[in-house]
Protein backbone atom coordinates (compact mmCIF):
# COMPACT_ATOMS: atom_id res chain seq x y z
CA UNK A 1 -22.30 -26.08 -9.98
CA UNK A 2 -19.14 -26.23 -7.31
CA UNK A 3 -16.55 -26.84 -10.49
CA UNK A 4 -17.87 -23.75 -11.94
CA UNK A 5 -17.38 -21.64 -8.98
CA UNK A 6 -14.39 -23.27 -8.07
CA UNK A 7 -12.82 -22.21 -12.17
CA UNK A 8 -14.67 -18.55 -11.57
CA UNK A 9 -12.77 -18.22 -7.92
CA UNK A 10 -9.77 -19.66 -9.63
CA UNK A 11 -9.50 -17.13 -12.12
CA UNK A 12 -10.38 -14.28 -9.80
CA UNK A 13 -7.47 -15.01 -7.92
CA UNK A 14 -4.84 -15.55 -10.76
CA UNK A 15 -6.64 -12.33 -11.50
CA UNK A 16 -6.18 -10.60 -8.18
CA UNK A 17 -2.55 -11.75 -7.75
CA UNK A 18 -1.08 -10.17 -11.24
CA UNK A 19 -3.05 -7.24 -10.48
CA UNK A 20 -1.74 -6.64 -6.77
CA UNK A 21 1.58 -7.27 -8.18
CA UNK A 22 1.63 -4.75 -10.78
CA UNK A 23 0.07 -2.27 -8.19
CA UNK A 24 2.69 -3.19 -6.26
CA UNK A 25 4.83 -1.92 -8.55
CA UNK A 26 3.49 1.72 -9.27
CA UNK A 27 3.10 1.59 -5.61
CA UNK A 28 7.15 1.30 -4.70
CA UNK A 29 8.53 3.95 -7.32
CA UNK A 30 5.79 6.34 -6.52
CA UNK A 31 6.14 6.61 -3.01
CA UNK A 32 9.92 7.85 -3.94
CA UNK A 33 8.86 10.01 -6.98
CA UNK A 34 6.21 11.40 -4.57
CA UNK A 35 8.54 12.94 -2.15
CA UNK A 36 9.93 15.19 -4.83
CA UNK A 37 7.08 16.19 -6.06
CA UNK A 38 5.50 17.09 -2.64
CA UNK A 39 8.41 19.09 -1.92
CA UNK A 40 8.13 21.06 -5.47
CA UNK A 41 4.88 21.99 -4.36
CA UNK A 42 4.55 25.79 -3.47
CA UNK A 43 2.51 25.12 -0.36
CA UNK A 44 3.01 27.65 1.72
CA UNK A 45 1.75 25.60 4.92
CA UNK A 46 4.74 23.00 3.77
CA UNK A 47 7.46 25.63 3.35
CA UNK A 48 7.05 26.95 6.33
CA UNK A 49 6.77 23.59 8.45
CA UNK A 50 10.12 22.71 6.91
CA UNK A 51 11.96 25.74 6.65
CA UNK A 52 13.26 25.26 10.15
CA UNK A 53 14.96 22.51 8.85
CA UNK A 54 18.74 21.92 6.99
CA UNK A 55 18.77 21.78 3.48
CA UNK A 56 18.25 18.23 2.13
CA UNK A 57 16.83 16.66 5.78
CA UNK A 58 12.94 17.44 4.19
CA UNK A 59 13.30 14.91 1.44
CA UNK A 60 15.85 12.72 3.88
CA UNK A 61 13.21 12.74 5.94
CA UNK A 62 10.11 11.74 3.53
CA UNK A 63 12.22 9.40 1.48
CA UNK A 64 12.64 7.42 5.07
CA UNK A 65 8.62 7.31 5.52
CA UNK A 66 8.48 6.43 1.42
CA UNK A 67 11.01 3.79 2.53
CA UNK A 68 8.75 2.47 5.57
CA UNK A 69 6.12 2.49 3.80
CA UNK A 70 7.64 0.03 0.56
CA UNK A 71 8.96 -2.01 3.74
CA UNK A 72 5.43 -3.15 5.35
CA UNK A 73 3.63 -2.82 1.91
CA UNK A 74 6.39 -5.37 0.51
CA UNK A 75 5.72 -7.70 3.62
CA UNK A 76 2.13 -7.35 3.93
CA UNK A 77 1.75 -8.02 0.23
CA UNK A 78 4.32 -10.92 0.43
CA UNK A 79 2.16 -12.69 3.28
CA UNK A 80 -1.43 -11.57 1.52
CA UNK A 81 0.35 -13.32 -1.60
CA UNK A 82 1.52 -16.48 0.66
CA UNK A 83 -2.44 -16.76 1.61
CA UNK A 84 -3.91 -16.55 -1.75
CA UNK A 85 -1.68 -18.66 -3.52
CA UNK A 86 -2.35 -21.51 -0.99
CA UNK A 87 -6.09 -20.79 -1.53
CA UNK A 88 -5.31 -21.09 -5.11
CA UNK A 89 -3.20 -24.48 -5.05
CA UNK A 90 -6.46 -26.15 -3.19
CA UNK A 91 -8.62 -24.37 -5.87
CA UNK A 92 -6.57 -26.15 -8.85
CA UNK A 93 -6.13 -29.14 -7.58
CA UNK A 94 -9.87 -29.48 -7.10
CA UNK A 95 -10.77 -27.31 -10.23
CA UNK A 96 -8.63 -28.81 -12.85
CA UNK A 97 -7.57 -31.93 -11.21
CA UNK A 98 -5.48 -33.19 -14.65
CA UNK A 99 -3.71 -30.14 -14.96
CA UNK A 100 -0.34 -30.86 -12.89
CA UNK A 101 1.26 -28.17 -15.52
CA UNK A 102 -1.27 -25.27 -13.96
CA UNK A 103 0.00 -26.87 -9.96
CA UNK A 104 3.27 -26.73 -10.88
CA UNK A 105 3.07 -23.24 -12.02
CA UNK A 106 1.36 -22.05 -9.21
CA UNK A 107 2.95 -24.17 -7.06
CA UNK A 108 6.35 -22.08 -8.05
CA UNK A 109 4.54 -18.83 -8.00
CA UNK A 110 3.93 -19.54 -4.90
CA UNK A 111 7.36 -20.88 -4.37
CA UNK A 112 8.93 -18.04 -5.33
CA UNK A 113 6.95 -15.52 -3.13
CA UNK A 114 8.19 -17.44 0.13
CA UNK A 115 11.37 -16.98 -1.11
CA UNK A 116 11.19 -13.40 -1.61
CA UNK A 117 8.69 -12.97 1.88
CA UNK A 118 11.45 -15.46 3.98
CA UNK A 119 14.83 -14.79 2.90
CA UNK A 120 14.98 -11.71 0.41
CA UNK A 121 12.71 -8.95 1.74
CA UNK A 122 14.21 -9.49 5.33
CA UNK A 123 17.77 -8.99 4.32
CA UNK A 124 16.20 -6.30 2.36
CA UNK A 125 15.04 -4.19 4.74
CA UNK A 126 18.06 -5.07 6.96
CA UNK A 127 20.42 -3.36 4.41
CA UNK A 128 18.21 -0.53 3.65
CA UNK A 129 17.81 0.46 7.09
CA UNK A 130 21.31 0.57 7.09
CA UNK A 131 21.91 3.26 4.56
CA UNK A 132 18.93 4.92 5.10
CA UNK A 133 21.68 7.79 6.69
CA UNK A 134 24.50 7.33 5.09
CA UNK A 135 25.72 9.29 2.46
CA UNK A 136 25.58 7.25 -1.24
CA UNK A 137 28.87 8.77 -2.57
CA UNK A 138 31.47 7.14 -2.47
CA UNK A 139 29.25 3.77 -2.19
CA UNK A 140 29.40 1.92 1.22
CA UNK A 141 29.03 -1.71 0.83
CA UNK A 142 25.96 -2.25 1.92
CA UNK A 143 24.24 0.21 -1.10
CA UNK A 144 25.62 -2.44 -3.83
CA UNK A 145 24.23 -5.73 -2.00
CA UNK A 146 21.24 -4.21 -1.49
CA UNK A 147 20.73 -3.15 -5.12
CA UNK A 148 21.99 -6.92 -6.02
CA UNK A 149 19.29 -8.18 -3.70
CA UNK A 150 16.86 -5.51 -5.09
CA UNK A 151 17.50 -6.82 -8.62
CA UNK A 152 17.36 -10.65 -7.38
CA UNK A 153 13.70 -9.54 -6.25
CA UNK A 154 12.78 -7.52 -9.17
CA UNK A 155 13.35 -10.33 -11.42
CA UNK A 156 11.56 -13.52 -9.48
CA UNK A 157 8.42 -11.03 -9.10
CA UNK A 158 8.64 -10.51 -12.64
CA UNK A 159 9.36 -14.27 -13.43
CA UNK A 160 6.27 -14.81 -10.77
CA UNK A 161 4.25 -12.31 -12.86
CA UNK A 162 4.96 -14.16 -16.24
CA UNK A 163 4.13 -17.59 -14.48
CA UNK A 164 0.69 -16.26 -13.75
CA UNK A 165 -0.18 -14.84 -16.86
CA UNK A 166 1.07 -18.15 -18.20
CA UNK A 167 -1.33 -20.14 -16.11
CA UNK A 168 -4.07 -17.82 -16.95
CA UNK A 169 -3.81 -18.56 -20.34
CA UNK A 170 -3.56 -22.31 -20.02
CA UNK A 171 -6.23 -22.90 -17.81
CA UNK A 172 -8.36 -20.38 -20.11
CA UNK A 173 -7.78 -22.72 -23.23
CA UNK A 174 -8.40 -25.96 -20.89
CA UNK A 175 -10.86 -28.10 -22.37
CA UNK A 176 -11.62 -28.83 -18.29
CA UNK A 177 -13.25 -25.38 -18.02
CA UNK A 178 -16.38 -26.74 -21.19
CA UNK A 179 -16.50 -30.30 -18.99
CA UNK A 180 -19.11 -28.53 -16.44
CA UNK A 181 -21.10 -27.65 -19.01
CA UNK A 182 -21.12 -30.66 -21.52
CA UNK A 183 -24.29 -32.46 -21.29
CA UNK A 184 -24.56 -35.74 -20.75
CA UNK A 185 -24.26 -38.41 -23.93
């Protein structure tokens, strides 16, 4: 009975890992895309709350908060992800104790996510509160490392994304998933 709770929990966590990471993602370009749209809006109650205001500091303003808000979400999730791919790593090496493949996949998911958490989303956040002010044209030299580092991240969260569907799908076809339910010869 613990093996099969221990494959249900470790599939409900692959689960819940590729599916806070792709909300992740709607999360971070919303937030921006948001800002404009609020500010399209014909609320009167917003209009005149801004008006006061020079042209351009409204949307300054709420892309900072978007920005803020991308910042903790992006280290909250990183640490949340840090915790439940530990939890996981225990799981599989109980769960499907022949599978070093499925460890060694999570093991780099999980790699990669301390990466990102320890070194990537720091500098990150350094660099963008940087230019959060500063006008983009011409480019000051912080704008093009941080879109390096932006892309650096973009692409081990979506090689971290493709490692856990991978895993899914190999622990799904494990023959170790039938073995708690094989009777006895």
């Amino acid at each position: 009975m613990g093996e099969i709770l221990g494959r249900a929990m470790t599939f409900f966590l692959i689960g819940g890992w590729l599916t806070g990471t792709a909300l992740m993602w709607v999360v971070a370009t919303q937030n921006f895309r948001r800002v404009d749209a609020v500010l399209a809006e014909s609320r009167p109650e917003l209009k005149q709350r801004i008006s006061p205001m020079p042209e351009g500091d409204a949307r300054l303003v709420l892309r900072l908060l978007a920005s803020e808000l991308n910042r903790f979400y992006f280290r909250a999730w990183g640490a949340a992800q840090l915790v439940l791919g530990g939890i996981l790593l225990v799981l599989i090496w109980w769960t499907f104790r022949s599978d070093l493949r499925a460890r060694m996949l999570v093991g780099s998911m999980w790699g990669i996510t301390a990466v990102l958490l320890f070194f990537i989303v720091p500098r990150l956040v350094q660099l963008d509160r940087q230019i959060d002010f500063v006008p983009h044209v011409p480019s000051p030299p912080q704008i093009v490392v941080f879109w390096r580092l932006h892309l650096a991240y973009t692409l081990a969260d979506l090689v971290k994304f493709a490692l856990g569907i991978w895993v899914s799908i190999r622990l799904a076809g494990s023959p170790e998933r039938f073995r708690a339910n094989q009777k006895p010869e």
